[in-house]
N, C-alpha and C. Protein backbone atom coordinates (compact mmCIF):
# COMPACT_ATOMS: atom_id res chain seq x y z
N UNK A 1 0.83 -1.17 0.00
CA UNK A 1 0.00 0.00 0.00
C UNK A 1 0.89 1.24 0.00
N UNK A 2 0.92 2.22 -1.43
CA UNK A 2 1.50 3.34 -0.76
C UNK A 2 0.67 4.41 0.12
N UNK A 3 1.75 5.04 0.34
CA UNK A 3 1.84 6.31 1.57
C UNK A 3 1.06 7.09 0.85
N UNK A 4 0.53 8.51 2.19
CA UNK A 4 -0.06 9.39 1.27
C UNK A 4 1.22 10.14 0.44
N UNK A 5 2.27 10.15 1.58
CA UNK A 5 3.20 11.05 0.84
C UNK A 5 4.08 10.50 -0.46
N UNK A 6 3.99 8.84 -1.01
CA UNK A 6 4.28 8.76 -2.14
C UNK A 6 3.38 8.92 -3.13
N UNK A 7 1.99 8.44 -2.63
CA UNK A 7 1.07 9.51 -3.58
C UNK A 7 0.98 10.42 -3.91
N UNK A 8 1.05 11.88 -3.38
CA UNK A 8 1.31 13.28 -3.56
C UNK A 8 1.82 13.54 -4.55
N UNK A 9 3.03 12.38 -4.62
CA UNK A 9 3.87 13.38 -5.97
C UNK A 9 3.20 12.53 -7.41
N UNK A 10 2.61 11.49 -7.37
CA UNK A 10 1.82 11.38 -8.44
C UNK A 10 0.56 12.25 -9.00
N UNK A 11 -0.23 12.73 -7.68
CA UNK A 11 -1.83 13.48 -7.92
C UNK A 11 -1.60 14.61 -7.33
N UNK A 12 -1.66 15.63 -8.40
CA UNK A 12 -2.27 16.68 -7.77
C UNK A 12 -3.02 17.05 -7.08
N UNK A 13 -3.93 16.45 -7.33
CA UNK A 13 -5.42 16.36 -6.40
C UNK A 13 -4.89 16.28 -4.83
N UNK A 14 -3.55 15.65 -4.44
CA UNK A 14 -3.17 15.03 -2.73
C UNK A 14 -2.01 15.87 -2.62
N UNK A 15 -1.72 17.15 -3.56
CA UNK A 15 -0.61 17.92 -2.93
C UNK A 15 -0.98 19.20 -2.31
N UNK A 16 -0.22 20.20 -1.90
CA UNK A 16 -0.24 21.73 -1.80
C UNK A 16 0.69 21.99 -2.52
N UNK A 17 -0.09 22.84 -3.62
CA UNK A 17 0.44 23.61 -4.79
C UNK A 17 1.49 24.93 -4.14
N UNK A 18 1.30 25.89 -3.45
CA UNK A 18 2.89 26.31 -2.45
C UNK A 18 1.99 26.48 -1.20
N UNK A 19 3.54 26.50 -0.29
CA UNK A 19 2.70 26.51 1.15
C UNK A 19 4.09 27.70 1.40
N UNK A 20 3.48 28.83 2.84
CA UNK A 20 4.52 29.78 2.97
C UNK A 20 4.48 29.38 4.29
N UNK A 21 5.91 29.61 4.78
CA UNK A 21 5.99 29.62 6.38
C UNK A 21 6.25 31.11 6.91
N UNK A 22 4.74 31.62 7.25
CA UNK A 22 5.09 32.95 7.71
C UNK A 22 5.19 32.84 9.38
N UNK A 23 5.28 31.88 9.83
CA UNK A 23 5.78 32.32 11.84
C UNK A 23 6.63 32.50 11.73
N UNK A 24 7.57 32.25 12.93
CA UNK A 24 8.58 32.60 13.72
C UNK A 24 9.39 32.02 12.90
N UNK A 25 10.51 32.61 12.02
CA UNK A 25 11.62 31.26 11.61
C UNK A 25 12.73 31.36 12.13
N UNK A 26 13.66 30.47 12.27
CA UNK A 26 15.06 30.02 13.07
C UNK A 26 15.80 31.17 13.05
N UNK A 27 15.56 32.08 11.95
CA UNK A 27 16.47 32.84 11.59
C UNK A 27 16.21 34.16 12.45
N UNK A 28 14.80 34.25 12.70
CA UNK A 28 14.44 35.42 13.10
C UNK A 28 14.94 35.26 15.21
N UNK A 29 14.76 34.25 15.24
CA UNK A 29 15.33 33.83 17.15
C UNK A 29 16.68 34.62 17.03
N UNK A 30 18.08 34.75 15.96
CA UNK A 30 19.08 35.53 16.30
C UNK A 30 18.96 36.70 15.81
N UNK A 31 18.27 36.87 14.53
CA UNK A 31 18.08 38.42 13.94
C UNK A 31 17.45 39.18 15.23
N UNK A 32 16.43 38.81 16.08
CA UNK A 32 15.64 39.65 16.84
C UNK A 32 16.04 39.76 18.39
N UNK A 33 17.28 38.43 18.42
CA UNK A 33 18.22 38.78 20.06
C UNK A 33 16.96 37.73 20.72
N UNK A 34 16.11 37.23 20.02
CA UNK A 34 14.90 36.37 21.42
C UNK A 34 15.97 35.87 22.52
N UNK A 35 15.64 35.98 23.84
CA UNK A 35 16.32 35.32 24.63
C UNK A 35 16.29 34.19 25.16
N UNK A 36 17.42 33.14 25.41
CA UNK A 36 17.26 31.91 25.38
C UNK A 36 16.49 31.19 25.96
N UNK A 37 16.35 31.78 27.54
CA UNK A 37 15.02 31.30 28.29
C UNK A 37 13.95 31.38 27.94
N UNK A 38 13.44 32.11 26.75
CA UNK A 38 12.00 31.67 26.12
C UNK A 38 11.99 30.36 24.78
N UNK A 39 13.97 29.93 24.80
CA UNK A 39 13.43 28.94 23.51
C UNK A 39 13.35 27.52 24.24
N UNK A 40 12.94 26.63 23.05
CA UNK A 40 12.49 25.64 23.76
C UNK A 40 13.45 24.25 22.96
N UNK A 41 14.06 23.52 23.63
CA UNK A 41 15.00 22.51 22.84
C UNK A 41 14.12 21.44 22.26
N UNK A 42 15.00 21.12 21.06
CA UNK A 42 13.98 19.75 20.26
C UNK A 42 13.95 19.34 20.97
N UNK A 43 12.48 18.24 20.61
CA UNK A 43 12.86 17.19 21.43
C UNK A 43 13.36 16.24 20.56
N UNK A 44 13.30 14.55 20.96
CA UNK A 44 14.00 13.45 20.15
C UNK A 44 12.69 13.95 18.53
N UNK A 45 11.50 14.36 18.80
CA UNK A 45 10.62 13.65 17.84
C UNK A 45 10.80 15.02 16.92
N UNK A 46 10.84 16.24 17.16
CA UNK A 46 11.62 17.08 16.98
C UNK A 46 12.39 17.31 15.95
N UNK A 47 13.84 16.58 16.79
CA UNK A 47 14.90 16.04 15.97
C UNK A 47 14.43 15.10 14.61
N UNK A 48 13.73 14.20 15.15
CA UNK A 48 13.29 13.27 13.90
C UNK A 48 12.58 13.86 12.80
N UNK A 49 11.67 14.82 12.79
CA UNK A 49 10.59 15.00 11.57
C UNK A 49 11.73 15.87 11.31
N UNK A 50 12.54 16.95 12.00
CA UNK A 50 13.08 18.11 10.89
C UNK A 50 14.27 17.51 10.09
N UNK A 51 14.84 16.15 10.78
CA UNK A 51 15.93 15.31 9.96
C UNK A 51 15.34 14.58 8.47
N UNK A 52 13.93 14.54 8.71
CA UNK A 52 13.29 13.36 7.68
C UNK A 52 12.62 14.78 6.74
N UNK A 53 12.12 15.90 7.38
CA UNK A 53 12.41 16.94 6.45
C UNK A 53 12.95 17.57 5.64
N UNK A 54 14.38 17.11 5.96
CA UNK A 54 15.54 17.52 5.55
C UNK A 54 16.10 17.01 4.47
N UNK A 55 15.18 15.55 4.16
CA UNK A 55 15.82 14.26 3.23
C UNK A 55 14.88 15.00 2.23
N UNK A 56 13.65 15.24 2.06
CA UNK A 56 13.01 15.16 1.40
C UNK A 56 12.99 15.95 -0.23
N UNK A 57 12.79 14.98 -1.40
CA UNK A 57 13.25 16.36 -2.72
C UNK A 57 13.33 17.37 -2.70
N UNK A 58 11.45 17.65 -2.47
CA UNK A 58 11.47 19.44 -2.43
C UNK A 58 12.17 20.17 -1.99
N UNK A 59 12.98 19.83 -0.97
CA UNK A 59 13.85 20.41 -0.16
C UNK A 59 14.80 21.06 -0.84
N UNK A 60 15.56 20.24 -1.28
CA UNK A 60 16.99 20.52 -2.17
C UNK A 60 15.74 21.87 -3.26
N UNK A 61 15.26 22.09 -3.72
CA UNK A 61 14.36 22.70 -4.05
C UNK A 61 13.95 24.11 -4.01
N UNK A 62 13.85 24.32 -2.67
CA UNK A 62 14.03 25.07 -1.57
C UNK A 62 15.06 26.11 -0.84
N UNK A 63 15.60 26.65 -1.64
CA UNK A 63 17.10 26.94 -0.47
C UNK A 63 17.05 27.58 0.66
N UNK A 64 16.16 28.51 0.87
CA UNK A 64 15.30 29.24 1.99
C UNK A 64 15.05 28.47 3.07
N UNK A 65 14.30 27.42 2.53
CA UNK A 65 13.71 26.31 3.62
C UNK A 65 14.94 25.27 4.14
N UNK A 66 15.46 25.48 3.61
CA UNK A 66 16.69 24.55 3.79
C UNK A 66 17.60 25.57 4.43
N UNK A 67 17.93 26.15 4.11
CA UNK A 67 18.93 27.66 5.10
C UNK A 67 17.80 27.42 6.59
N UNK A 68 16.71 28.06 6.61
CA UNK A 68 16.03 27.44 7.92
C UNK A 68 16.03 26.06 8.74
N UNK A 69 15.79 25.36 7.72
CA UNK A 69 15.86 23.82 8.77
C UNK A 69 17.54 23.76 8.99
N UNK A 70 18.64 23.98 8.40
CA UNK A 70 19.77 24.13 9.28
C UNK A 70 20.08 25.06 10.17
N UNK A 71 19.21 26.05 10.27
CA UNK A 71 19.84 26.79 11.40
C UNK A 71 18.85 26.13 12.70
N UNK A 72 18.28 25.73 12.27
CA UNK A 72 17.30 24.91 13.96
C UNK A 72 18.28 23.58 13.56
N UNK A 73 18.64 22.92 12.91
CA UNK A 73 19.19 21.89 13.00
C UNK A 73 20.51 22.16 14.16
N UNK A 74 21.19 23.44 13.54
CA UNK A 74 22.31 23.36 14.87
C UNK A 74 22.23 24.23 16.00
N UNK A 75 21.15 25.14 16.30
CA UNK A 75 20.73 25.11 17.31
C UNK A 75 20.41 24.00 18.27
N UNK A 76 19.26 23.08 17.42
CA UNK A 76 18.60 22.04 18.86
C UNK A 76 17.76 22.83 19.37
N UNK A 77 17.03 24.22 18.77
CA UNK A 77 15.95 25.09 19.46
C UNK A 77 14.92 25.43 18.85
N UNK A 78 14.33 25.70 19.36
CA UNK A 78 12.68 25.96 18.67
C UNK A 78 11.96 27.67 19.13
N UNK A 79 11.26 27.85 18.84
CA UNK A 79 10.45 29.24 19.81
C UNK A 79 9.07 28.91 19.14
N UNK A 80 8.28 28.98 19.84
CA UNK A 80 7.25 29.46 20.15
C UNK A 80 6.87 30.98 19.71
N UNK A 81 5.46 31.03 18.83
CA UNK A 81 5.46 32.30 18.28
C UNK A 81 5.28 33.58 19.56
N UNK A 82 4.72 32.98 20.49
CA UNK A 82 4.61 33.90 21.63
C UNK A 82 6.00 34.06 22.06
N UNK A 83 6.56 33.97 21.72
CA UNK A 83 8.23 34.18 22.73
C UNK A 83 8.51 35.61 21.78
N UNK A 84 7.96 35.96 20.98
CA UNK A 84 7.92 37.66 20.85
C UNK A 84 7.60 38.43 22.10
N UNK A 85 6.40 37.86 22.58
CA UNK A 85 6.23 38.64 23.80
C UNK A 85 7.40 38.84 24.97
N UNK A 86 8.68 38.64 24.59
CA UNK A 86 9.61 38.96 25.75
C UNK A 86 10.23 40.00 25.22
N UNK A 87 10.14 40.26 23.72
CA UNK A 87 10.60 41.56 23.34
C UNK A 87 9.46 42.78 23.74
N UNK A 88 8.15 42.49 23.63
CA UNK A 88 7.43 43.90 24.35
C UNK A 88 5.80 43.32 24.17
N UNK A 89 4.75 43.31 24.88
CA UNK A 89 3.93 42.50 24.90
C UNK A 89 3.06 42.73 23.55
N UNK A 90 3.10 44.19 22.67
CA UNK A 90 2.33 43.52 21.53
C UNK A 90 3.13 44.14 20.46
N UNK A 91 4.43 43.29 20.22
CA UNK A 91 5.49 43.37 19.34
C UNK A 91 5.03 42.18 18.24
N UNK A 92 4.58 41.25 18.59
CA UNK A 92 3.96 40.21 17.63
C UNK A 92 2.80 41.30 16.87
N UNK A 93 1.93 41.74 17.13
CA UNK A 93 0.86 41.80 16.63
C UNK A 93 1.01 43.65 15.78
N UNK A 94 1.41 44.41 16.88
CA UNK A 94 2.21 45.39 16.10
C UNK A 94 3.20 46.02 15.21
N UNK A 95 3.90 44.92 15.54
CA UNK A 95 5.06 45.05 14.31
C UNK A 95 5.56 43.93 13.45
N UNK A 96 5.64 42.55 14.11
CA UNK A 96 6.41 41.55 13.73
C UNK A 96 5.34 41.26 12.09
N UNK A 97 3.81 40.64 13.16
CA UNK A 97 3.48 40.25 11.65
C UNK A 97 3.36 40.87 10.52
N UNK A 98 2.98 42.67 11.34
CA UNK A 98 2.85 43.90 9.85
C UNK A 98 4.04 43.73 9.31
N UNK A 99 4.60 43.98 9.69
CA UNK A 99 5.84 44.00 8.41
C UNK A 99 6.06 42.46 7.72
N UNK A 100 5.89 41.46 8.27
CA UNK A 100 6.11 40.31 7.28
C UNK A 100 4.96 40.08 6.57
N UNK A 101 3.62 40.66 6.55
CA UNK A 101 2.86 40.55 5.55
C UNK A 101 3.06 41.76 4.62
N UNK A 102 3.73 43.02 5.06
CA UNK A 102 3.73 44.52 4.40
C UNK A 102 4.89 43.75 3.20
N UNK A 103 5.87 43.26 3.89
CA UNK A 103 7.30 43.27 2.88
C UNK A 103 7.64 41.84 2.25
N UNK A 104 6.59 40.80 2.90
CA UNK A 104 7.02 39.74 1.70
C UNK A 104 7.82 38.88 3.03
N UNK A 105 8.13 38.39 4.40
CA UNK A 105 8.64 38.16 4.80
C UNK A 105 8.79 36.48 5.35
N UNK A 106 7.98 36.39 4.34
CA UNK A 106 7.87 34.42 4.66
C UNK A 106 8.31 33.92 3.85
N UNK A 107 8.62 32.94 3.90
CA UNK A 107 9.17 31.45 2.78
C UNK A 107 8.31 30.66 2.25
């Protein structure tokens, strides 16, 4: 029996035509100084999907997404979109997401 995910790449019908990652990305935890006590370490399962992420075609594909999954790869860290709130309590909602929907700021 195949998978859904070896199906996908046969039917259109079972894919997403693009998908954007507009949260929090790896990149933005050092661009923005987040501080460490709000990040949160992989866990093992973590570790596992962003490694098996990592294999995957599209990827190589990707260079953006791939520049991201290695910088959490050598971290070992994660954040939480609320861990803006340690920069100022409505820095998420006032500035972070306006400007990444104003300027194009997702992958």
């Amino acid at each position: 029996m195949q998978t859904l995910m070896s199906m996908s790449f046969e039917s259109h019908s079972l894919s997403v035509p693009a998908v954007r990652w507009l949260g929090l990305l790896p990149s933005d935890i050092g661009r923005l100084n987040i501080t460490e006590d709000v990040l949160i370490p992989l866990s093992k399962h973590d570790q596992s999907k962003l490694a098996s992420l990592q294999q995957r075609p599209y990827i190589a594909c990707q260079p953006l997404w791939k520049k991201e999954m290695e910088i959490m790869s050598n971290s070992m860290k994660k954040a939480e979109i609320q861990a803006l709130t340690a920069i100022s309590s409505d820095y998420l909602s006032r500035v972070y997401l306006p400007n990444k929907l104003q300027f194009g700021g997702w992958i």
